[in-house]
C-alpha atoms as a PDB file:
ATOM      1  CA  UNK A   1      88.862 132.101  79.016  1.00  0.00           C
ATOM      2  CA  UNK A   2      86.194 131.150  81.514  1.00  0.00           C
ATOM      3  CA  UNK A   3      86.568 129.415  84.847  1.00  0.00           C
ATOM      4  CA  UNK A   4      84.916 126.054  85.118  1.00  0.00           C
ATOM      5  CA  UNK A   5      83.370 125.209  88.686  1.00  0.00           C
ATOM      6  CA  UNK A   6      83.299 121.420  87.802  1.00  0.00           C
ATOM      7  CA  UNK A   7      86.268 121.068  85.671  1.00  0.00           C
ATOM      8  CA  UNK A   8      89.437 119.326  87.350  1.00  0.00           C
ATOM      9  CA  UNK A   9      92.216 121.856  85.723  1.00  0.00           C
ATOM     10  CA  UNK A  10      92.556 125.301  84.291  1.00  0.00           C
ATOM     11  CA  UNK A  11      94.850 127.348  82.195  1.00  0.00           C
ATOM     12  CA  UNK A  12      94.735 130.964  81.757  1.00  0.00           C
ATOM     13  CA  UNK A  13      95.743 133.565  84.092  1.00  0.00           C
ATOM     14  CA  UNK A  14      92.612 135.525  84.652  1.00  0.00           C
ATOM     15  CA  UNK A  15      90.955 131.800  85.049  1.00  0.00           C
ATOM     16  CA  UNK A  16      93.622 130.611  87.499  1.00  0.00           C
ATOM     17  CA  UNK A  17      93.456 134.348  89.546  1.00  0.00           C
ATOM     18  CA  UNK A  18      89.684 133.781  90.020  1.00  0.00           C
ATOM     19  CA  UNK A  19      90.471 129.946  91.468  1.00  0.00           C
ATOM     20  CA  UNK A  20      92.285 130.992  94.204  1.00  0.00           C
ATOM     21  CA  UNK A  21      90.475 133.824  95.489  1.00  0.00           C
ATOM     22  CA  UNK A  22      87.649 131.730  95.464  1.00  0.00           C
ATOM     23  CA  UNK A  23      88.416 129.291  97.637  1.00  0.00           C
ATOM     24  CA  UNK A  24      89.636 126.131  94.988  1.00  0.00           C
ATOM     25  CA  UNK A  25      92.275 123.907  95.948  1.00  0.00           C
ATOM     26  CA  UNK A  26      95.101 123.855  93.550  1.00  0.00           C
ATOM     27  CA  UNK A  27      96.626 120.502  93.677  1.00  0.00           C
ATOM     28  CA  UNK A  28      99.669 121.402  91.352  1.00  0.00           C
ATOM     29  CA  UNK A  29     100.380 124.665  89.762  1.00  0.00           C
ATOM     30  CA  UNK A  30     102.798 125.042  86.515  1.00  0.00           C
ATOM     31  CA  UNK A  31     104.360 128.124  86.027  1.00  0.00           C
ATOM     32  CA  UNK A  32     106.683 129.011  82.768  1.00  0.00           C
ATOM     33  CA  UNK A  33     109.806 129.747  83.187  1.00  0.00           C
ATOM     34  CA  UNK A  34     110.601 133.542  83.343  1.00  0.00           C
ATOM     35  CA  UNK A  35     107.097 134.935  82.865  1.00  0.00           C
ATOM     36  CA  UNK A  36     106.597 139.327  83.487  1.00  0.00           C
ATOM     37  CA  UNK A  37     103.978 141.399  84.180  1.00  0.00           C
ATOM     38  CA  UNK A  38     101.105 143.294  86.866  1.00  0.00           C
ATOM     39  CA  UNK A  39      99.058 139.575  86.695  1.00  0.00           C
ATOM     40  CA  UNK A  40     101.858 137.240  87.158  1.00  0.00           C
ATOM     41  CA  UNK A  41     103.028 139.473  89.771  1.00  0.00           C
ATOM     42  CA  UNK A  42      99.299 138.929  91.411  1.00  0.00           C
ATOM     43  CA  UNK A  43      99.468 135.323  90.530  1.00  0.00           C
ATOM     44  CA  UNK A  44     102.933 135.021  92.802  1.00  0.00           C
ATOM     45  CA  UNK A  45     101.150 137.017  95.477  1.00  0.00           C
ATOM     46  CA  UNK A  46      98.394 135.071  95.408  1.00  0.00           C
ATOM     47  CA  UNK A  47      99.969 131.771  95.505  1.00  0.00           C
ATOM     48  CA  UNK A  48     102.563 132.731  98.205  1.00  0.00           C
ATOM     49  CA  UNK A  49      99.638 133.794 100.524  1.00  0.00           C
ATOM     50  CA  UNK A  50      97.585 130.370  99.568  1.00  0.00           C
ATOM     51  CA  UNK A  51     101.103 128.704  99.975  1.00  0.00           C
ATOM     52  CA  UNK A  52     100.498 127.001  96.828  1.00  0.00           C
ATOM     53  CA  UNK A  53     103.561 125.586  95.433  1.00  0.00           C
ATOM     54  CA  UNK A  54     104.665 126.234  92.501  1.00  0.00           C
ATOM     55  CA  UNK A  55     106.688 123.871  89.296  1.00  0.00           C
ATOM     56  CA  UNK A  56     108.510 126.337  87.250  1.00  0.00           C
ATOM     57  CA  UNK A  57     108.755 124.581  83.284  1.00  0.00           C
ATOM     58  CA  UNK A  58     109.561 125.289  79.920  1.00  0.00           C
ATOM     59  CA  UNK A  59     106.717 126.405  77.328  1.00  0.00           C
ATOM     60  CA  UNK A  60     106.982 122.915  76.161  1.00  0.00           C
ATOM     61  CA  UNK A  61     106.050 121.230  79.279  1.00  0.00           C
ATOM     62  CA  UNK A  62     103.002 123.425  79.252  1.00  0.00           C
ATOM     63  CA  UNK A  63     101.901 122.938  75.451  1.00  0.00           C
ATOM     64  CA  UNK A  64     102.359 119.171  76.599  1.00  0.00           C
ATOM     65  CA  UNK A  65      99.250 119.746  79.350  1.00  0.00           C
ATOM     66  CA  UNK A  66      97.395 121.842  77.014  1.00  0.00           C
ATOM     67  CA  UNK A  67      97.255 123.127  73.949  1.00  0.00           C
ATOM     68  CA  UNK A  68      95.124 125.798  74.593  1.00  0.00           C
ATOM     69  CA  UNK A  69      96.423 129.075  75.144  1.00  0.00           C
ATOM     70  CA  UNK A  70      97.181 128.547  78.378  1.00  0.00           C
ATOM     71  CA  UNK A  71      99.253 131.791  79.054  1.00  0.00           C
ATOM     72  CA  UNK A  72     102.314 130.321  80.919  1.00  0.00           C
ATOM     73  CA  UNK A  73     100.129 129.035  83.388  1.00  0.00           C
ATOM     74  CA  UNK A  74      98.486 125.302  84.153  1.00  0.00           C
ATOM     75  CA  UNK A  75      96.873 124.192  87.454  1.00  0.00           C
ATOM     76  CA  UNK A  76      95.213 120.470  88.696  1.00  0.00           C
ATOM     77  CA  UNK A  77      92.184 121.536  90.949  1.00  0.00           C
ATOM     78  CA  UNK A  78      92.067 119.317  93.671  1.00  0.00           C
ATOM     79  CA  UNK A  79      88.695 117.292  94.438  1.00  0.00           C
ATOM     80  CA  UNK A  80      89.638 117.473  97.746  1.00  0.00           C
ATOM     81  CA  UNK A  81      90.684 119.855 100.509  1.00  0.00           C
ATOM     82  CA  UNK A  82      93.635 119.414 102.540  1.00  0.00           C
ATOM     83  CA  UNK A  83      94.180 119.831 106.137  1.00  0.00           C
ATOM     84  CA  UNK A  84      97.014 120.799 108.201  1.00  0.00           C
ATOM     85  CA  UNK A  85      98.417 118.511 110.838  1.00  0.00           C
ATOM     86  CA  UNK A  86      99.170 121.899 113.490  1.00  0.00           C
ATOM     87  CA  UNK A  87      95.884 122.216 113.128  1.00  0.00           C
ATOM     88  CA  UNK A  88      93.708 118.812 113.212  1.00  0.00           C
ATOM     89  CA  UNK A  89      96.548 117.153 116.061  1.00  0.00           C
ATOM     90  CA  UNK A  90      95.057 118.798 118.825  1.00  0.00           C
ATOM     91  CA  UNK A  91      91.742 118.119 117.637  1.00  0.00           C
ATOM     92  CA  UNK A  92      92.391 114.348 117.809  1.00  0.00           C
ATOM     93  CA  UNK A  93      93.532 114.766 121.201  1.00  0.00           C
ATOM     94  CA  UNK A  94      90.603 116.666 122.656  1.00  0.00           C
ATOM     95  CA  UNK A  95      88.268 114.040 121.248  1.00  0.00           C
ATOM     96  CA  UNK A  96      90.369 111.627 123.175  1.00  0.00           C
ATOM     97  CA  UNK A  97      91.912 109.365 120.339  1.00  0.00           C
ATOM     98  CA  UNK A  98      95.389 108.082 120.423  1.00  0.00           C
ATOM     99  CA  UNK A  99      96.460 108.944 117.042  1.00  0.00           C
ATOM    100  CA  UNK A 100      97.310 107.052 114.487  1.00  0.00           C
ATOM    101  CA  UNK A 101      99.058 108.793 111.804  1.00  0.00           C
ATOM    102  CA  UNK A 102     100.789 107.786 108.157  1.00  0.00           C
ATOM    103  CA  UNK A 103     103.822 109.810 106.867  1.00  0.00           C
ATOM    104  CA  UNK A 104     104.438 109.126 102.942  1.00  0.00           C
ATOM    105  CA  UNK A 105     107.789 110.339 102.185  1.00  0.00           C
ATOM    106  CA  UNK A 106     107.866 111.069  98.046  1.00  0.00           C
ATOM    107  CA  UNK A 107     105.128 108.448  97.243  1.00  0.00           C
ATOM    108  CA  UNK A 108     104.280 109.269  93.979  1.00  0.00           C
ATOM    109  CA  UNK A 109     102.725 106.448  91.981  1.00  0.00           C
ATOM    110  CA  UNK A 110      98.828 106.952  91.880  1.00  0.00           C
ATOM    111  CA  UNK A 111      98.139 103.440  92.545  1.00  0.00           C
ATOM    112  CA  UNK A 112     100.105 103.066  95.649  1.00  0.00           C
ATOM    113  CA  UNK A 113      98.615 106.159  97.016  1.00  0.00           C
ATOM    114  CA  UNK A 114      95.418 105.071  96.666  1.00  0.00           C
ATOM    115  CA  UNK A 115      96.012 101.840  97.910  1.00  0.00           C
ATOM    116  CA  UNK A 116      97.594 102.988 100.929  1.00  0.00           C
ATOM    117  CA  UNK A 117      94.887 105.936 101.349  1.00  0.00           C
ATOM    118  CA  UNK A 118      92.011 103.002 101.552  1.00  0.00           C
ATOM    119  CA  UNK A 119      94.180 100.808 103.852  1.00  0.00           C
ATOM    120  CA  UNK A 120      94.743 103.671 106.245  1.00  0.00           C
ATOM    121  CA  UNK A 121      90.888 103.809 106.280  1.00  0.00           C
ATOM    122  CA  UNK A 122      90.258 100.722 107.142  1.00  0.00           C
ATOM    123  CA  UNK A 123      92.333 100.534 109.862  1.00  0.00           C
ATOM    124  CA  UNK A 124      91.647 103.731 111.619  1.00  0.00           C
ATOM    125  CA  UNK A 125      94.656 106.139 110.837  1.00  0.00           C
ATOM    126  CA  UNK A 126      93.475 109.556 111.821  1.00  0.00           C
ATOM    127  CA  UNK A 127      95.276 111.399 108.682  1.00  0.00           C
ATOM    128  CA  UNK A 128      98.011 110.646 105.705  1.00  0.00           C
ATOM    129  CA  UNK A 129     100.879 113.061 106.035  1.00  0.00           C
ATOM    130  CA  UNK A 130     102.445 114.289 102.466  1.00  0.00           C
ATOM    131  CA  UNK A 131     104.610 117.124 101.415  1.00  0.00           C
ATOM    132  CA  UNK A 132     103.927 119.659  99.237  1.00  0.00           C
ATOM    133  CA  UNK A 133     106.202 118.705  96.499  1.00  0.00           C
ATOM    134  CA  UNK A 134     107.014 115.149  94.966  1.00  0.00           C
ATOM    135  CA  UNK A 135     103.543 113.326  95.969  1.00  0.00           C
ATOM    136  CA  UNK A 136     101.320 111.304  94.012  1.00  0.00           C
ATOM    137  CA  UNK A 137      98.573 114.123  92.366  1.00  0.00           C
ATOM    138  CA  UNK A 138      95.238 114.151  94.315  1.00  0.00           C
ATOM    139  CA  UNK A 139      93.116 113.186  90.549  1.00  0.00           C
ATOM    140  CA  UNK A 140      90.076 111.254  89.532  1.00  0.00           C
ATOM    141  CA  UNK A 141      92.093 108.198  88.966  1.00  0.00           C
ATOM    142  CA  UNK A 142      93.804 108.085  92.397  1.00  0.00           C
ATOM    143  CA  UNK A 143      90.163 108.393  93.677  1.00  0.00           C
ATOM    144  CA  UNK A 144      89.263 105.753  91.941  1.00  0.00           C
ATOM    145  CA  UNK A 145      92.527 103.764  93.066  1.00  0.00           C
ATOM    146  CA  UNK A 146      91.902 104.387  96.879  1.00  0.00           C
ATOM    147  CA  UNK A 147      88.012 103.268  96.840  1.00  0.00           C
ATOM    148  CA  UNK A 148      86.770 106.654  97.733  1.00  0.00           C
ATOM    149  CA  UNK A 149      89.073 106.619 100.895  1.00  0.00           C
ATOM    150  CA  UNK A 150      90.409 110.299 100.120  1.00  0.00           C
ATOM    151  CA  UNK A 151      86.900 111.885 100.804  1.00  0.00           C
ATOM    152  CA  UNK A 152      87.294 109.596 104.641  1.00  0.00           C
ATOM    153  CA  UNK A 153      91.037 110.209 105.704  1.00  0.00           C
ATOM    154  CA  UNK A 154      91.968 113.649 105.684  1.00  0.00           C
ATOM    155  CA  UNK A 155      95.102 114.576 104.322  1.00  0.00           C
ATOM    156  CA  UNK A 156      97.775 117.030 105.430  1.00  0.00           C
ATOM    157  CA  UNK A 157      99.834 118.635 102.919  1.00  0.00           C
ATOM    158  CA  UNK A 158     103.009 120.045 104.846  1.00  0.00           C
ATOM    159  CA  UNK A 159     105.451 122.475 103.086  1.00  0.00           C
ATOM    160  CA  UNK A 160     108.312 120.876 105.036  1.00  0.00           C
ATOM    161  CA  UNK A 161     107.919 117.557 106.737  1.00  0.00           C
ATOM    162  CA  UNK A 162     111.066 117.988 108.586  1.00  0.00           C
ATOM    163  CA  UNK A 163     109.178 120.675 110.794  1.00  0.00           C
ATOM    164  CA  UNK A 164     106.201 118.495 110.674  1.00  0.00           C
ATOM    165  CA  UNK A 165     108.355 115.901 112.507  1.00  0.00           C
ATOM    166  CA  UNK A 166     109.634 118.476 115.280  1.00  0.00           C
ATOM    167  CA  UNK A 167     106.252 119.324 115.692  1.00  0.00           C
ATOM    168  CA  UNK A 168     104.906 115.524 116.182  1.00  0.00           C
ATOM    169  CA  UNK A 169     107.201 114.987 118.435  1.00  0.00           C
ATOM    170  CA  UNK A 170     106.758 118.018 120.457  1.00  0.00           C
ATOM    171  CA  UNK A 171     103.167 117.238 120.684  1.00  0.00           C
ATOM    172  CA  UNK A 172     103.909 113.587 121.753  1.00  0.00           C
ATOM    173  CA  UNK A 173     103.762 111.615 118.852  1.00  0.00           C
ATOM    174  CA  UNK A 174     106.040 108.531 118.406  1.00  0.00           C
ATOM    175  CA  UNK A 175     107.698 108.246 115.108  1.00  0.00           C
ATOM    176  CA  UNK A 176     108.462 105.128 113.357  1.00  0.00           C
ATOM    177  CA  UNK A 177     110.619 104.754 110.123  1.00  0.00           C
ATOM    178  CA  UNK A 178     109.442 101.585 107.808  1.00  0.00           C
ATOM    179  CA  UNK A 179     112.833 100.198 106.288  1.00  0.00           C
ATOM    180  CA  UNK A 180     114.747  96.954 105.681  1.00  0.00           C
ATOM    181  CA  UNK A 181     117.970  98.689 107.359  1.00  0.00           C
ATOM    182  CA  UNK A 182     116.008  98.599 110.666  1.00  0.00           C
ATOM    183  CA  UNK A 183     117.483  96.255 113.607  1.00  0.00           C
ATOM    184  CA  UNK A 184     113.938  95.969 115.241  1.00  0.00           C
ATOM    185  CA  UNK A 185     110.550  93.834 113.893  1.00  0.00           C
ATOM    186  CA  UNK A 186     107.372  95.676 113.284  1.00  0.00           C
ATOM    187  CA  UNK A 187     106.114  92.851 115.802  1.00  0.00           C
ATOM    188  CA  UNK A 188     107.672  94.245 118.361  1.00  0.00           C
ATOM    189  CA  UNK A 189     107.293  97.770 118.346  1.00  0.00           C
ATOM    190  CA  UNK A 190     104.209  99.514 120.601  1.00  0.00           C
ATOM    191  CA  UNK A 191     101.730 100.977 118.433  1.00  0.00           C
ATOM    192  CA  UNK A 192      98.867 101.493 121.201  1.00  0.00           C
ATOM    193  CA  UNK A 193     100.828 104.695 122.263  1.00  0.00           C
ATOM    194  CA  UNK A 194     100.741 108.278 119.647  1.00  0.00           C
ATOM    195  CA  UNK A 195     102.482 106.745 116.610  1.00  0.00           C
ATOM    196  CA  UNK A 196     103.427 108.363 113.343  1.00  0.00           C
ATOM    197  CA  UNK A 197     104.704 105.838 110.783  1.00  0.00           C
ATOM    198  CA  UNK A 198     106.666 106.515 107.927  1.00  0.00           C
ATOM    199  CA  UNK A 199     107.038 105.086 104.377  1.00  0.00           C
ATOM    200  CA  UNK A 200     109.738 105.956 101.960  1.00  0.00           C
ATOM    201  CA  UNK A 201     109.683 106.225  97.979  1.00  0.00           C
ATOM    202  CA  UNK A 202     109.194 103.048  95.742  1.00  0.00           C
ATOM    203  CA  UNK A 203     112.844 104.437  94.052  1.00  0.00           C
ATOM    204  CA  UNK A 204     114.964 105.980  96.739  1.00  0.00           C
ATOM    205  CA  UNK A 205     113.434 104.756 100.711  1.00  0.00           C
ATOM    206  CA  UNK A 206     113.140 107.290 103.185  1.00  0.00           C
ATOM    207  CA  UNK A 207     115.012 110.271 103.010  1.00  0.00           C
ATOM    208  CA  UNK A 208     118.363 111.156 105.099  1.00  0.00           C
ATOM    209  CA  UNK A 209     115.964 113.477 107.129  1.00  0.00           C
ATOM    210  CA  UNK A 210     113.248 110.585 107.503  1.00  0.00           C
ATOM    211  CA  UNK A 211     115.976 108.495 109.178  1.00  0.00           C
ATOM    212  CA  UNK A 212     117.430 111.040 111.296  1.00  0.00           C
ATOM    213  CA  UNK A 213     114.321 112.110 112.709  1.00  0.00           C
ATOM    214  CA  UNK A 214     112.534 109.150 113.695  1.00  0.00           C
ATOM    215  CA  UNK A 215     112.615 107.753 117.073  1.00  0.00           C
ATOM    216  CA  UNK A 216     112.649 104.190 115.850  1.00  0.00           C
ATOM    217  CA  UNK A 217     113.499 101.615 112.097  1.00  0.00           C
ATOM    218  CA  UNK A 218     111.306  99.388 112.069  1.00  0.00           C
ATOM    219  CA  UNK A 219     110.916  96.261 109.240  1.00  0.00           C
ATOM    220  CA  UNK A 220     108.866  93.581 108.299  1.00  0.00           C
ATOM    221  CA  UNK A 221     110.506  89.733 108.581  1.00  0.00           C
ATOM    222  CA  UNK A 222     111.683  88.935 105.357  1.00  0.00           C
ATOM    223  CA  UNK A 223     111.641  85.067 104.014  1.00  0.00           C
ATOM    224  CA  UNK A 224     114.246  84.205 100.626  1.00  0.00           C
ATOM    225  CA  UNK A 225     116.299  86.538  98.187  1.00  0.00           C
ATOM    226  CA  UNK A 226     113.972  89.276  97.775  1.00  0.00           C
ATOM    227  CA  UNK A 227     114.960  92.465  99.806  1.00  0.00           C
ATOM    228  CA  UNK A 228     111.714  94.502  99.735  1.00  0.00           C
ATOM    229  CA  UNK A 229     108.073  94.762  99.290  1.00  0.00           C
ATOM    230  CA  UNK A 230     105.828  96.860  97.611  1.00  0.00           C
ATOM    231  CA  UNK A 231     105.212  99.896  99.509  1.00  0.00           C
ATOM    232  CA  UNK A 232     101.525  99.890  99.442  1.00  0.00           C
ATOM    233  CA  UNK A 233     102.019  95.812 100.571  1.00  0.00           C
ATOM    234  CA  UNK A 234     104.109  96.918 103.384  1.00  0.00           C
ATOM    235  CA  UNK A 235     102.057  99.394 104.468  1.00  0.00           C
ATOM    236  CA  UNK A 236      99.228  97.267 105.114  1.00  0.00           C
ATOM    237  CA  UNK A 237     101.177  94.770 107.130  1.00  0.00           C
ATOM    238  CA  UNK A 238     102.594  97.337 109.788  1.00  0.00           C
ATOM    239  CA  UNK A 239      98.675  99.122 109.771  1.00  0.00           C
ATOM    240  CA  UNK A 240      97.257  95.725 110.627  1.00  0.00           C
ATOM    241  CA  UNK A 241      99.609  95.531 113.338  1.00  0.00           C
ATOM    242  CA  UNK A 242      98.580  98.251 114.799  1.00  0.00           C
ATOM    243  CA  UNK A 243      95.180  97.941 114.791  1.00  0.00           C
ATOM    244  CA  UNK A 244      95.702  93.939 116.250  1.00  0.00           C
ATOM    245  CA  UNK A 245      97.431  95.885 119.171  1.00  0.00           C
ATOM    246  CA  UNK A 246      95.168  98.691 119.425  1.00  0.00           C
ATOM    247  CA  UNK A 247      92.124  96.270 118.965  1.00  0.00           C
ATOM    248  CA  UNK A 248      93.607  93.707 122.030  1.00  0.00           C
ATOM    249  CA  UNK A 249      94.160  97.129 124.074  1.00  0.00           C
ATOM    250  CA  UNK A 250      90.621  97.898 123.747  1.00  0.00           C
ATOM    251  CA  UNK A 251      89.555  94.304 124.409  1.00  0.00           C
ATOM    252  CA  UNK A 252      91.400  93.905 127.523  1.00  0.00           C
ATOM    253  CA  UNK A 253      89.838  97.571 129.405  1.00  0.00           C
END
């Protein structure tokens, strides 16, 4: 099997080897179940040093992907690379920026993603936090659903965003938790300070950790029967608050 530059996933463990030492970014990775052998044993190396993770899956969930001979092994390239927030945090505050930063907690519909990718653009969050596992795949389509925003926010994928959160708040960052249990309005929360903002799952909300963690709930005003708003809808709302307050900040210097 040959290796691709241009093509968006690959099967094949010599092909998939040859990714990752080179440099690709591996979006997803499916492993079967209860695979043996010298070059799976490099594969797990490999991906453990990368800290890829990885989806272990019956054959059938493989044959689904492909039906190739994929080897017990399928990967998504991503067309993008991701960042990590230890890493491009203090950056934002040696530039002098206040930052602005987005927290999707198990967002996994490609449409919301993008959609809340190109609002986060457009309003000047300096990166979209998401965790390694259970987030919407980084593909052509959700691309094409955020407007080309991907290739403008960068986008930290975090192994565990309950140490993410320690570290935000160790390095002064402010973290808000979107939900309709909160007490307090988005209206009247400060966003002109170091603010992370959180958004839960279109299924399940935030997460017990999410909730735990955050310094503040926050919620939009609601109007009739209906309890909640679309996630991507929601997000917009709270983003264009804080840009109104970051914008008046500015205005008033």
């Amino acid at each position: 099997m040959i290796f691709k530059k241009n093509t968006s996933s690959i099967y094949g463990v010599h092909p998939l080897i040859e990714a990752i030492r080179s440099g690709k970014t591996i979006d997803k990775l499916f492993v079967q179940k209860g695979l043996r052998g010298p070059n799976y044993q490099e594969i797990l190396k490999l991906v453990k040093k990368h800290n890829i993770p990885i989806h272990w899956v019956p054959t059938e969930r493989l044959n689904h992907l492909t039906r190739k001979n994929h080897q017990g092994v399928f990967a998504f390239l991503s067309p993008i690379d991701f960042h990590r927030i230890r890493d491009l945090l203090p950056s934002l505050y040696e530039q002098g920026k206040i930052p602005l930063l987005l927290i999707l907690d198990r967002i996994t519909d490609v449409g919301n993603f993008g959609a809340i990718v190109r609002t986060a653009a457009c309003t000047g969050v300096d990166a979209v936090i998401i965790p390694m596992k259970h987030a919407a795949p980084i593909s052509a389509d959700t691309i094409k659903a955020s407007a080309g925003a991907l290739f403008k926010v960068p986008i930290c994928k975090e192994n565990d965003l309950k140490k993410s959160y320690e570290f935000l708040k160790t390095s002064g960052i402010r973290i808000l938790a979107a939900t309709e249990k909160a007490e307090h309005f988005t209206y009247t929360e400060d966003f002109t300070i170091p603010t992370a903002i959180i958004l839960g799952s279109e299924q399940d909300g935030l997460s017990v950790d999410c909730l735990r963690l955050s310094d503040q709930k926050l919620k939009l005003p609601m109007y009739g029967d209906i309890s909640s708003l679309n996630v991507s809808v929601a997000c917009g709302m709270i983003l264009y608050e804080a840009l109104r307050q970051r914008l008046l900040r500015h205005t008033d210097k």
